[in-house]
C-alpha atoms as a PDB file:
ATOM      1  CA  UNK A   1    -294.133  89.070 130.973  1.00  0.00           C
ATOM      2  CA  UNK A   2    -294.491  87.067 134.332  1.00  0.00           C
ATOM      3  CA  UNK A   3    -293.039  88.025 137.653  1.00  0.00           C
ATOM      4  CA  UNK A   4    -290.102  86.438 138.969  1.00  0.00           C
ATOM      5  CA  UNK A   5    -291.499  84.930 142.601  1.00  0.00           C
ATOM      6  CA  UNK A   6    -289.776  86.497 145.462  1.00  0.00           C
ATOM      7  CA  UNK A   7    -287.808  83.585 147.424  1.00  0.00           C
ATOM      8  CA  UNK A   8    -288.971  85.165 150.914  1.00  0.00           C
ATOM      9  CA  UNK A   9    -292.559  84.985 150.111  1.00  0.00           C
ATOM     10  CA  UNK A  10    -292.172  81.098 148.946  1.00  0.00           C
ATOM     11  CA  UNK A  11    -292.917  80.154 153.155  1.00  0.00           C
ATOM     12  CA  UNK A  12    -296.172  82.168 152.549  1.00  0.00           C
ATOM     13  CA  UNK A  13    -297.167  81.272 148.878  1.00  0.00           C
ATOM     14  CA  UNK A  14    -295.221  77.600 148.478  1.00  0.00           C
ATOM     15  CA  UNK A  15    -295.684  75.814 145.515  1.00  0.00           C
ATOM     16  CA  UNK A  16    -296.796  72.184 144.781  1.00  0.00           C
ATOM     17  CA  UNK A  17    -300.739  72.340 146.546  1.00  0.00           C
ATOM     18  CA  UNK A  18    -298.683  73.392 149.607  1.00  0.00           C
ATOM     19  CA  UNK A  19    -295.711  71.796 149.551  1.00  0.00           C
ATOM     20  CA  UNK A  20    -291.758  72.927 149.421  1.00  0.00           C
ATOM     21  CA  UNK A  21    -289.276  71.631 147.398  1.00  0.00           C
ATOM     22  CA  UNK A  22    -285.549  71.184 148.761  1.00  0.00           C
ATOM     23  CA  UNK A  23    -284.318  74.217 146.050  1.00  0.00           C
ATOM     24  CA  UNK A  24    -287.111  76.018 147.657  1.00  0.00           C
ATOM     25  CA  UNK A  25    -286.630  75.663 150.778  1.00  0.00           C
ATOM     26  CA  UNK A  26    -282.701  76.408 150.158  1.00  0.00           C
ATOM     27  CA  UNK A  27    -283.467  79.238 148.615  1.00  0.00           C
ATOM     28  CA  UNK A  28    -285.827  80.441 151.509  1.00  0.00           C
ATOM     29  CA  UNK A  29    -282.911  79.771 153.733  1.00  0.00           C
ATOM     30  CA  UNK A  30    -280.625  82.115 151.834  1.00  0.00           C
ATOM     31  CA  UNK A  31    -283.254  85.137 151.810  1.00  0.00           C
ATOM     32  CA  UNK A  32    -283.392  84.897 155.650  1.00  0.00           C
ATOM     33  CA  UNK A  33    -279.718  84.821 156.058  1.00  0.00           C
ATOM     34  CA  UNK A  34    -278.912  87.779 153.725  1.00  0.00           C
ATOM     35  CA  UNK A  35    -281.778  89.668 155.618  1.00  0.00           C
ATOM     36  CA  UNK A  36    -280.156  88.729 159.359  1.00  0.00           C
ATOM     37  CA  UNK A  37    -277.214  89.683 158.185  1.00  0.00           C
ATOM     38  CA  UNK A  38    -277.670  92.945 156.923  1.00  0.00           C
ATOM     39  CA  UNK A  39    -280.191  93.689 160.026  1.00  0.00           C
ATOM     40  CA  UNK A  40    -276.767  92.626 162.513  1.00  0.00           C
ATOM     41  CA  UNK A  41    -274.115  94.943 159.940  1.00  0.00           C
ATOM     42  CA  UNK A  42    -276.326  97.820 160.506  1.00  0.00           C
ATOM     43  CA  UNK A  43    -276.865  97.633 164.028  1.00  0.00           C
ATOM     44  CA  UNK A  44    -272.875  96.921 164.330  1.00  0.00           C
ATOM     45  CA  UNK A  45    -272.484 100.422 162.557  1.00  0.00           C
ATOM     46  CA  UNK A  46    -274.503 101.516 165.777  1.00  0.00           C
ATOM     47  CA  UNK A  47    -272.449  99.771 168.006  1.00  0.00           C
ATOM     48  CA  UNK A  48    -269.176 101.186 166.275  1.00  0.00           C
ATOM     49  CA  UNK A  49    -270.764 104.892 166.794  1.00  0.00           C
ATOM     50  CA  UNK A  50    -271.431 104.364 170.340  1.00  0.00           C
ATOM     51  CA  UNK A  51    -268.565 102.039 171.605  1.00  0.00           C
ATOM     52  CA  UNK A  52    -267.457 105.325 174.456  1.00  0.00           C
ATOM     53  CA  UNK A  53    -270.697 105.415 176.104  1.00  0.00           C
ATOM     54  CA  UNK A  54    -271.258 101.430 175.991  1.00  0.00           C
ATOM     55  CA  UNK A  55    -268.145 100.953 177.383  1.00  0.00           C
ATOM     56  CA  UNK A  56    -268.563 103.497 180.221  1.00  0.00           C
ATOM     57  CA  UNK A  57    -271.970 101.542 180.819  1.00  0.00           C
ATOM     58  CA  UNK A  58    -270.156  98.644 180.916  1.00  0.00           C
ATOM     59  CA  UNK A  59    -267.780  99.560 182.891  1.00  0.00           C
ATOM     60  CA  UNK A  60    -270.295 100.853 185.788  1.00  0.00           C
ATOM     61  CA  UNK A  61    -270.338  97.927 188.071  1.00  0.00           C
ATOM     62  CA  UNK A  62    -266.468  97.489 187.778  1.00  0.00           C
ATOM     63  CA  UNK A  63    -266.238 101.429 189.166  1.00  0.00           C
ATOM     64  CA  UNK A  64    -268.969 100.706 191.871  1.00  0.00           C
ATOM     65  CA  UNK A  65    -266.509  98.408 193.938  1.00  0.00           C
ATOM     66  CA  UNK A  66    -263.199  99.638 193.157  1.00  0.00           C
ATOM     67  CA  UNK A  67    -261.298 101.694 195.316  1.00  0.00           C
ATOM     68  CA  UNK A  68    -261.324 105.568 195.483  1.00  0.00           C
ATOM     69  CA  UNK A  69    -257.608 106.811 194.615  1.00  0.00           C
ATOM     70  CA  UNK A  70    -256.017 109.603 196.067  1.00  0.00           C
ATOM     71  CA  UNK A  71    -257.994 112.299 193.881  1.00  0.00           C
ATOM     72  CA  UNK A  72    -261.429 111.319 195.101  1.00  0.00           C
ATOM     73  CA  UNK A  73    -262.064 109.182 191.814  1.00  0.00           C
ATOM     74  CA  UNK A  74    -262.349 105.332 191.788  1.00  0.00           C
ATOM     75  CA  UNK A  75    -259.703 103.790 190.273  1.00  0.00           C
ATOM     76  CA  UNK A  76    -261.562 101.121 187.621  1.00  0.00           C
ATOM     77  CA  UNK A  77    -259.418 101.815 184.470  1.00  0.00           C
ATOM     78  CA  UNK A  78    -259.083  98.852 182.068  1.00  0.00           C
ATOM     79  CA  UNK A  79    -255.543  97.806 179.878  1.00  0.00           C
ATOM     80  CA  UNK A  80    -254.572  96.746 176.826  1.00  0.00           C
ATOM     81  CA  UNK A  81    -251.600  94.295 176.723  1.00  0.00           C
ATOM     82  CA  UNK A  82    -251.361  94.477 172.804  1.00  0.00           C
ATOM     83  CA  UNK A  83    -251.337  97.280 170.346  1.00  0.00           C
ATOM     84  CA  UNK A  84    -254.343  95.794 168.408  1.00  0.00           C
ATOM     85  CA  UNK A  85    -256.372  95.148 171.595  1.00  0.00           C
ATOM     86  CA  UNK A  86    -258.517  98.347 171.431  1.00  0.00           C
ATOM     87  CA  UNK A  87    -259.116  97.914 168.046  1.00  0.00           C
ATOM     88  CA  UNK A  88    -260.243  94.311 168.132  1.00  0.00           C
ATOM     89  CA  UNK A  89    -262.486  94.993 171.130  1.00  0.00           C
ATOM     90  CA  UNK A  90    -264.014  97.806 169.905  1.00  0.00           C
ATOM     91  CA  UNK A  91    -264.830  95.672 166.576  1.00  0.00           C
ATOM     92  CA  UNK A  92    -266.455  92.483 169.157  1.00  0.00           C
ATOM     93  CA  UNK A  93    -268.204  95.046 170.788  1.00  0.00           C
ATOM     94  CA  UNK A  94    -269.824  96.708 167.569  1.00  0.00           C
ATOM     95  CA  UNK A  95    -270.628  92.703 166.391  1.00  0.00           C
ATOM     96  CA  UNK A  96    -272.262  92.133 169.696  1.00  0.00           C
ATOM     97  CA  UNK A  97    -274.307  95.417 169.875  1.00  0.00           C
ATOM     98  CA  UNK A  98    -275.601  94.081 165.941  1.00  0.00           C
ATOM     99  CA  UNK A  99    -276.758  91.001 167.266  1.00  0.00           C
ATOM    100  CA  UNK A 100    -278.265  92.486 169.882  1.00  0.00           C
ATOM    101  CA  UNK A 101    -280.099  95.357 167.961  1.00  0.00           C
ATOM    102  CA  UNK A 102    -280.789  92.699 165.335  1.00  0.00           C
ATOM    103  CA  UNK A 103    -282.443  90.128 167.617  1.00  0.00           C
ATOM    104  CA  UNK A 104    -285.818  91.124 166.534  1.00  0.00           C
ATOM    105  CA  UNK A 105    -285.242  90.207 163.355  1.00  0.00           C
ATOM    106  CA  UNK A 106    -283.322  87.102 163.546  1.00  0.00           C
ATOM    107  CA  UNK A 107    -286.165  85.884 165.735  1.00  0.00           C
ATOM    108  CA  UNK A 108    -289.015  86.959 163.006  1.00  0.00           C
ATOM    109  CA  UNK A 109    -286.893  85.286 160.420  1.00  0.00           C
ATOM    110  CA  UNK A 110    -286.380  82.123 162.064  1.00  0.00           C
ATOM    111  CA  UNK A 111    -290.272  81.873 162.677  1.00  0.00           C
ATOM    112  CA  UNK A 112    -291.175  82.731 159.115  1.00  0.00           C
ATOM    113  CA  UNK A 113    -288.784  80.235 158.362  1.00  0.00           C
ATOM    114  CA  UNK A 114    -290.385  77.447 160.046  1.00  0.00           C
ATOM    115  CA  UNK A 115    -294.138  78.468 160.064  1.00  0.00           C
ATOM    116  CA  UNK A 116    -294.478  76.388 156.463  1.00  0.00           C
ATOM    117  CA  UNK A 117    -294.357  73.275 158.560  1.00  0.00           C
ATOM    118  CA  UNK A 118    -296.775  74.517 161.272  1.00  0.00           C
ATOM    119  CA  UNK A 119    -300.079  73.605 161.252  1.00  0.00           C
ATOM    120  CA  UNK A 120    -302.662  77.135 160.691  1.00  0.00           C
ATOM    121  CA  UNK A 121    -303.960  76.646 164.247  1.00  0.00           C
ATOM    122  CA  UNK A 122    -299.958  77.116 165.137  1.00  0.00           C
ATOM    123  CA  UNK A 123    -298.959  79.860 162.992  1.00  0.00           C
ATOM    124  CA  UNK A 124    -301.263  82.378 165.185  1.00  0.00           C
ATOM    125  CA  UNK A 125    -298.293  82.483 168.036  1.00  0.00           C
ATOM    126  CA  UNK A 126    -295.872  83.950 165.671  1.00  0.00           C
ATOM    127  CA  UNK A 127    -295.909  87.327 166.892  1.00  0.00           C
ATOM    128  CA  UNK A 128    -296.748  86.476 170.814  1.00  0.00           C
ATOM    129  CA  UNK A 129    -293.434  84.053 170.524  1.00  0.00           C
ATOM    130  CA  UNK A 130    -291.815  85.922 168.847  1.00  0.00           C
ATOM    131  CA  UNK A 131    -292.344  89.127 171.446  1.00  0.00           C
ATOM    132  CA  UNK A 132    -292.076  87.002 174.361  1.00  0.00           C
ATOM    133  CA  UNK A 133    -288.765  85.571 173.150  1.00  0.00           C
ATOM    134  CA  UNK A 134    -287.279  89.480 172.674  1.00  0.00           C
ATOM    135  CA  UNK A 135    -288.659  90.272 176.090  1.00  0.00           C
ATOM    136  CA  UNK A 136    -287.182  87.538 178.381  1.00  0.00           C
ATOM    137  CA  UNK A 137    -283.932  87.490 176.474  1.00  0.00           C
ATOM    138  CA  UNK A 138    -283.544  91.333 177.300  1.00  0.00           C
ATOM    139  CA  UNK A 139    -285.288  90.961 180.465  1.00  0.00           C
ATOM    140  CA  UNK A 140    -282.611  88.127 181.233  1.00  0.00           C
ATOM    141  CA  UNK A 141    -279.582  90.434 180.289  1.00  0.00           C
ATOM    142  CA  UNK A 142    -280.273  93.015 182.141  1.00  0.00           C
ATOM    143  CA  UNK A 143    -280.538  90.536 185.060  1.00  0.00           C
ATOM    144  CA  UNK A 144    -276.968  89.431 184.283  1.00  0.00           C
ATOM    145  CA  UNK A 145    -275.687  93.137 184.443  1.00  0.00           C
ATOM    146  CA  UNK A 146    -277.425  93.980 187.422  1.00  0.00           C
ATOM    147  CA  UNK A 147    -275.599  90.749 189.534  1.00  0.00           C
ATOM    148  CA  UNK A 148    -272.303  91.500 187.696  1.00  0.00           C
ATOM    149  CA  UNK A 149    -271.862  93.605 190.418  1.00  0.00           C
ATOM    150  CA  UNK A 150    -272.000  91.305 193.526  1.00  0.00           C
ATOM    151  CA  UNK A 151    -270.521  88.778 191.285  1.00  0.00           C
ATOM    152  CA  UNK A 152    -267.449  90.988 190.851  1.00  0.00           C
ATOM    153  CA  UNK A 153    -267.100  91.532 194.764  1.00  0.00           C
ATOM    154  CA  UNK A 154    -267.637  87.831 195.388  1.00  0.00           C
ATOM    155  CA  UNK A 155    -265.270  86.914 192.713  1.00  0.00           C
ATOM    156  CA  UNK A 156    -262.258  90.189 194.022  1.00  0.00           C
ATOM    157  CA  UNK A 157    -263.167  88.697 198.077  1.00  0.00           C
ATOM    158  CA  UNK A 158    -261.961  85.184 196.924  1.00  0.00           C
ATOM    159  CA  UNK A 159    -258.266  86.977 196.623  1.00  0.00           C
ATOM    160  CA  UNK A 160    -258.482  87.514 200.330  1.00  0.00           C
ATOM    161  CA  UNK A 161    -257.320  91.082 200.383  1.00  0.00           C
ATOM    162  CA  UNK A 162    -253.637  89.982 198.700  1.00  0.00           C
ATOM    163  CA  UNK A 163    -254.820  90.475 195.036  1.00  0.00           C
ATOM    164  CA  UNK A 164    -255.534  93.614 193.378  1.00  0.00           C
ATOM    165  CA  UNK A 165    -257.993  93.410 190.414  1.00  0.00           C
ATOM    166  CA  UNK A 166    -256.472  94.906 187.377  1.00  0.00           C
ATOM    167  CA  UNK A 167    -258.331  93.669 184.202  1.00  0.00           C
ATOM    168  CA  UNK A 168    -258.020  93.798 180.853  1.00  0.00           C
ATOM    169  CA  UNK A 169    -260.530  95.689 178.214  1.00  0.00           C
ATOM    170  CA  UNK A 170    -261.346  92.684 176.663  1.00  0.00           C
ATOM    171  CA  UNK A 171    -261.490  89.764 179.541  1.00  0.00           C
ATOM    172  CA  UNK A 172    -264.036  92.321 181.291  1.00  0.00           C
ATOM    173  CA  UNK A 173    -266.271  92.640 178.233  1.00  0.00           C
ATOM    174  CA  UNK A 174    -266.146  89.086 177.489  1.00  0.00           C
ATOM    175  CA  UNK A 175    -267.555  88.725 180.678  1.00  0.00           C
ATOM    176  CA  UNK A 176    -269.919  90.756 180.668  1.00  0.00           C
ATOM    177  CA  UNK A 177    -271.518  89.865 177.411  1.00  0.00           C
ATOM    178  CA  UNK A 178    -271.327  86.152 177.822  1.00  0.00           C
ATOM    179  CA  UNK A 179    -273.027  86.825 181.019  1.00  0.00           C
ATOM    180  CA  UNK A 180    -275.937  88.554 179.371  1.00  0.00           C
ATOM    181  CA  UNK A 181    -275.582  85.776 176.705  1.00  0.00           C
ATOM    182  CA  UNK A 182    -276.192  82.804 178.837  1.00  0.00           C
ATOM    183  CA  UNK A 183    -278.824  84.812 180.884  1.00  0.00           C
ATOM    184  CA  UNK A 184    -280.499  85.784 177.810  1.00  0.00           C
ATOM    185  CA  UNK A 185    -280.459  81.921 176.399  1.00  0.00           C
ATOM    186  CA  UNK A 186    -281.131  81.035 180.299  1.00  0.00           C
ATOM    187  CA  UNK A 187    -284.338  82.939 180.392  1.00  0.00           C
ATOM    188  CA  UNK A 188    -285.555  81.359 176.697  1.00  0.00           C
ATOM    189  CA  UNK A 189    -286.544  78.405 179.138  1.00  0.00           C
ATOM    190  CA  UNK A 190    -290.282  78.902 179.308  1.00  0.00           C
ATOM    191  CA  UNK A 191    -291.208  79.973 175.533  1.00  0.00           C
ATOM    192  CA  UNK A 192    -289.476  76.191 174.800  1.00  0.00           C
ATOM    193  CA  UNK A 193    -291.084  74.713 176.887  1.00  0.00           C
ATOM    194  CA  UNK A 194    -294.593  76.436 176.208  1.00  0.00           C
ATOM    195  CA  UNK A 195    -293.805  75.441 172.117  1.00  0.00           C
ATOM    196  CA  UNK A 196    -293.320  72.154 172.916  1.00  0.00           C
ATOM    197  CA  UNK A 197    -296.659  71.533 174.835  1.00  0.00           C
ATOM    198  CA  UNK A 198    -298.294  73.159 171.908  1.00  0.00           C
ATOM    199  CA  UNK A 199    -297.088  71.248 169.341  1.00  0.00           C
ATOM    200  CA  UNK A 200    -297.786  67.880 172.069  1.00  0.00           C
ATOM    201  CA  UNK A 201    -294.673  67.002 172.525  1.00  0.00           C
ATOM    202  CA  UNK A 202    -295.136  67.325 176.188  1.00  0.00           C
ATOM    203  CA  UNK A 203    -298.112  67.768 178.434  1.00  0.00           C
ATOM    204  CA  UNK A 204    -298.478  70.038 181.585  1.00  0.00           C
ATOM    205  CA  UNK A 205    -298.836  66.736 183.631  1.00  0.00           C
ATOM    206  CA  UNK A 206    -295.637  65.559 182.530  1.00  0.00           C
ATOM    207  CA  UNK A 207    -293.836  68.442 183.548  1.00  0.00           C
ATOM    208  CA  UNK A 208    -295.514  68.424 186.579  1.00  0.00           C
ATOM    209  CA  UNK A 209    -294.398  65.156 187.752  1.00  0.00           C
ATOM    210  CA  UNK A 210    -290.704  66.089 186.400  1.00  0.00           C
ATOM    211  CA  UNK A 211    -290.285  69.333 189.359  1.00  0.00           C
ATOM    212  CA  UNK A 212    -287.653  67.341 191.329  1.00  0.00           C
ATOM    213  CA  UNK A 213    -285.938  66.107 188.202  1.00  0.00           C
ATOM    214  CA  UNK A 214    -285.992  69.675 186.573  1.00  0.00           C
ATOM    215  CA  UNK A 215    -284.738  71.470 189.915  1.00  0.00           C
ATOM    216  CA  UNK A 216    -281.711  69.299 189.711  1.00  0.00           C
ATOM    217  CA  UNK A 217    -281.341  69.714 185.948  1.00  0.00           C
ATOM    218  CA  UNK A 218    -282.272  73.506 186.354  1.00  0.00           C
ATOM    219  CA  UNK A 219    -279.173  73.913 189.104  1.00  0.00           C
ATOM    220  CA  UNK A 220    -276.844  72.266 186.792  1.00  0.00           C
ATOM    221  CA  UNK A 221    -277.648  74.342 183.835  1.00  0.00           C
ATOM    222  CA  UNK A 222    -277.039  77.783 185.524  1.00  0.00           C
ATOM    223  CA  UNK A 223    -273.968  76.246 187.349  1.00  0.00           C
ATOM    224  CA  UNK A 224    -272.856  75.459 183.850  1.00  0.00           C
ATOM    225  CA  UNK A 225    -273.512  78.161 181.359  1.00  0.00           C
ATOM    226  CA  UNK A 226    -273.217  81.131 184.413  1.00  0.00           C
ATOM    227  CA  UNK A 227    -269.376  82.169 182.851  1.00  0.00           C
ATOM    228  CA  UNK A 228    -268.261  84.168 186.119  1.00  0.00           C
ATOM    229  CA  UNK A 229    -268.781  80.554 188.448  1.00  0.00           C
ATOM    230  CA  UNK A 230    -269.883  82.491 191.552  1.00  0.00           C
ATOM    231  CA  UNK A 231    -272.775  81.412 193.555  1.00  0.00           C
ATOM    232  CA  UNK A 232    -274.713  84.444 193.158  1.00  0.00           C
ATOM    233  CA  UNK A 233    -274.595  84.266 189.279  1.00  0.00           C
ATOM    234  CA  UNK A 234    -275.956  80.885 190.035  1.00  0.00           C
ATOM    235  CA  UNK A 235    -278.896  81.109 191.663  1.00  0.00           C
ATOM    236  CA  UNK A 236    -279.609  84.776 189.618  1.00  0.00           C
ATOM    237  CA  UNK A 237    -280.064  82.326 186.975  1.00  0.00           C
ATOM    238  CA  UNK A 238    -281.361  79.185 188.697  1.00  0.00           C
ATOM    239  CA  UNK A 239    -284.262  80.605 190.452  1.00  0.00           C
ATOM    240  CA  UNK A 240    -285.994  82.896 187.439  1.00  0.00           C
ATOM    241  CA  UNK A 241    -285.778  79.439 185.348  1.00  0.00           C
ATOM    242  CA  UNK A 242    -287.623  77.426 187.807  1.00  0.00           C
ATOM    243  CA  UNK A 243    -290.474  80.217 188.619  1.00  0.00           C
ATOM    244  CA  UNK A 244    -290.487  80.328 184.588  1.00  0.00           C
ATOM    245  CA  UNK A 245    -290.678  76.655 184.844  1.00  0.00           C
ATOM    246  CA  UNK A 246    -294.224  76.346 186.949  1.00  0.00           C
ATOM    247  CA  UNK A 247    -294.803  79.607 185.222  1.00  0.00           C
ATOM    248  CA  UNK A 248    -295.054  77.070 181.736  1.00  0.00           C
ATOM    249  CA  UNK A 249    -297.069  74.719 183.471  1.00  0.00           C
ATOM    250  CA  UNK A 250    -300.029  76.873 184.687  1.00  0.00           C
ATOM    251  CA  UNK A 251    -299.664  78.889 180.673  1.00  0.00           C
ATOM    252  CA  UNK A 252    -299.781  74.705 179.397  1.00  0.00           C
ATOM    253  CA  UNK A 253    -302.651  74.220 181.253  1.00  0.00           C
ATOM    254  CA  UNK A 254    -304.588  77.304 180.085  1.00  0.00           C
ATOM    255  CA  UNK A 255    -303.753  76.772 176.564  1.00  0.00           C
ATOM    256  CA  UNK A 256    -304.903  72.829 176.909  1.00  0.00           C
ATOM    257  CA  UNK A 257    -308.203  73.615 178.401  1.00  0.00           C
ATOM    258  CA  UNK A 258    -308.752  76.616 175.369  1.00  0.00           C
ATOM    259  CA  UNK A 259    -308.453  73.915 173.324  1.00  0.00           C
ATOM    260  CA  UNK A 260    -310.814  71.770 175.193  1.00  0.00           C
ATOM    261  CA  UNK A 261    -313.424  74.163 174.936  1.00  0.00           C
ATOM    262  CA  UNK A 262    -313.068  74.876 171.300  1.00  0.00           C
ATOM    263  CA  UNK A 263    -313.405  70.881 170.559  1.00  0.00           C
ATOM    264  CA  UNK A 264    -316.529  70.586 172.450  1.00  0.00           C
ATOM    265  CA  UNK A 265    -317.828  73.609 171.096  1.00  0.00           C
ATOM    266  CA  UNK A 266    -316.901  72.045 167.559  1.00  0.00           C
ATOM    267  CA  UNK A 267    -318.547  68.718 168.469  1.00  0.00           C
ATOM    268  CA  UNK A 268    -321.661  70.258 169.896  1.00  0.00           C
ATOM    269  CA  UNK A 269    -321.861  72.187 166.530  1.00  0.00           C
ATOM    270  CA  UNK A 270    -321.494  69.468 164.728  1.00  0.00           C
ATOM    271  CA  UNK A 271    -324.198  67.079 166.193  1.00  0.00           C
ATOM    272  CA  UNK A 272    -326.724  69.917 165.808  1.00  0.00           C
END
């Protein structure tokens, strides 16, 4: 009696001398879907465990700059206007903290999704990718908590003294997480960028000769996807992409003149 075929292992073992069908590659689709799914339910159980202490983590920078009340303690409460509010946030939070704990996953997913139509000599950067894409997206986050402090005094200072900050559970979170979110995405910038000279859809040179176009792209990005709209969220955002920027130029470079070597190494084999 023959084995069914798993439909994760078609990317690895495909059919047709190599090649995918379109039921196939549905198929493969649905496998890494159920799997990202199930990795983000289970790490939203985690998130649903330990909603007190993320909140109070959360709620750090807030209770940094508020005022000290009369018993010594600073005064950094958040409301609910609405008797389903705590139970709604509570529920975004445990969805975020999912994604979050999941992102491993959904980034080893989406690779083994697509490394069927990489070339071998491409496949190898799975896991570096893959790592480096985990890394700068936390690294980025915890960036965007670390300004959400100064952004929060810029953002209470434009009140003039007349307005006292009083925010709700869930327009503080919301901030904070989208925040992280577009830091996170913000800070994706040079693993693109290094993929795409790779593959040869750009060269090193060409993104050399684009610095002055991609400083004023680079400003408008962060300008646009920093949620908060203060300065310092700005250029929190704006500078890390541009040093990541140069960063994938030199890493282009290195990789271009690897594969330099390797072709004359392969010619002089040849001819002998």
């Amino acid at each position: 009696m023959s084995k069914k075929p798993d439909p994760g292992s078609q990317a690895e073992n495909p059919g047709n001398n190599g090649h995918m069908t379109l039921w196939e590659h549905l198929a493969e689709l649905r496998t890494r879907i159920v799997r990202c799914v199930i990795a983000v339910m289970v790490g939203a159980v985690v998130g649903w465990i330990l909603f007190g202490p993320l909140l109070d983590f959360l709620q750090k920078p807030f209770c940094e700059i508020s005022p000290v009340g009369p018993n010594g303690v600073a005064s950094c409460d958040l409301v609910a206007t609405g008797p389903l509010d705590a139970f709604t946030l509570r529920l975004q939070m445990s969805i975020y903290v999912g994604i979050a704990l999941a992102m491993p996953v959904l980034l080893w997913q989406l690779w083994r999704f697509i490394t069927p139509g990489l070339h071998p000599h491409e496949k190898k950067y799975a896991i570096p990718f893959t790592v480096s894409a985990l890394f700068l997206f936390i690294f980025g986050a915890a960036i965007a908590y670390l300004t959400l402090n100064p952004a929060l005094q810029f953002l209470i200072s434009m009140g003039g003294g007349k307005i006292t900050p009083f925010y709700t559970a869930e327009s503080y979170v919301r901030l904070i997480v989208f925040m992280m979110l577009a830091f996170g995405a913000g800070f994706e910038f040079p693993v693109v960028l290094v993929a795409l000279e790779i593959v040869g859809v750009i060269t090193p040179k060409q993104l050399s000769a684009w610095r002055r176009q991609a400083i004023v792209v680079i400003v408008i990005a962060a300008a646009v996807i920093t949620p908060s709209g203060d300065p310092i969220s700005m250029l929190a955002l704006a500078i890390p992409m541009y040093i990541f920027f140069e960063a994938s130029i030199v890493i282009g470079w290195a990789i271009n003149r690897r594969k330099r070597k390797k072709a004359e190494k392969a010619e002089a084999a040849g001819s002998t």
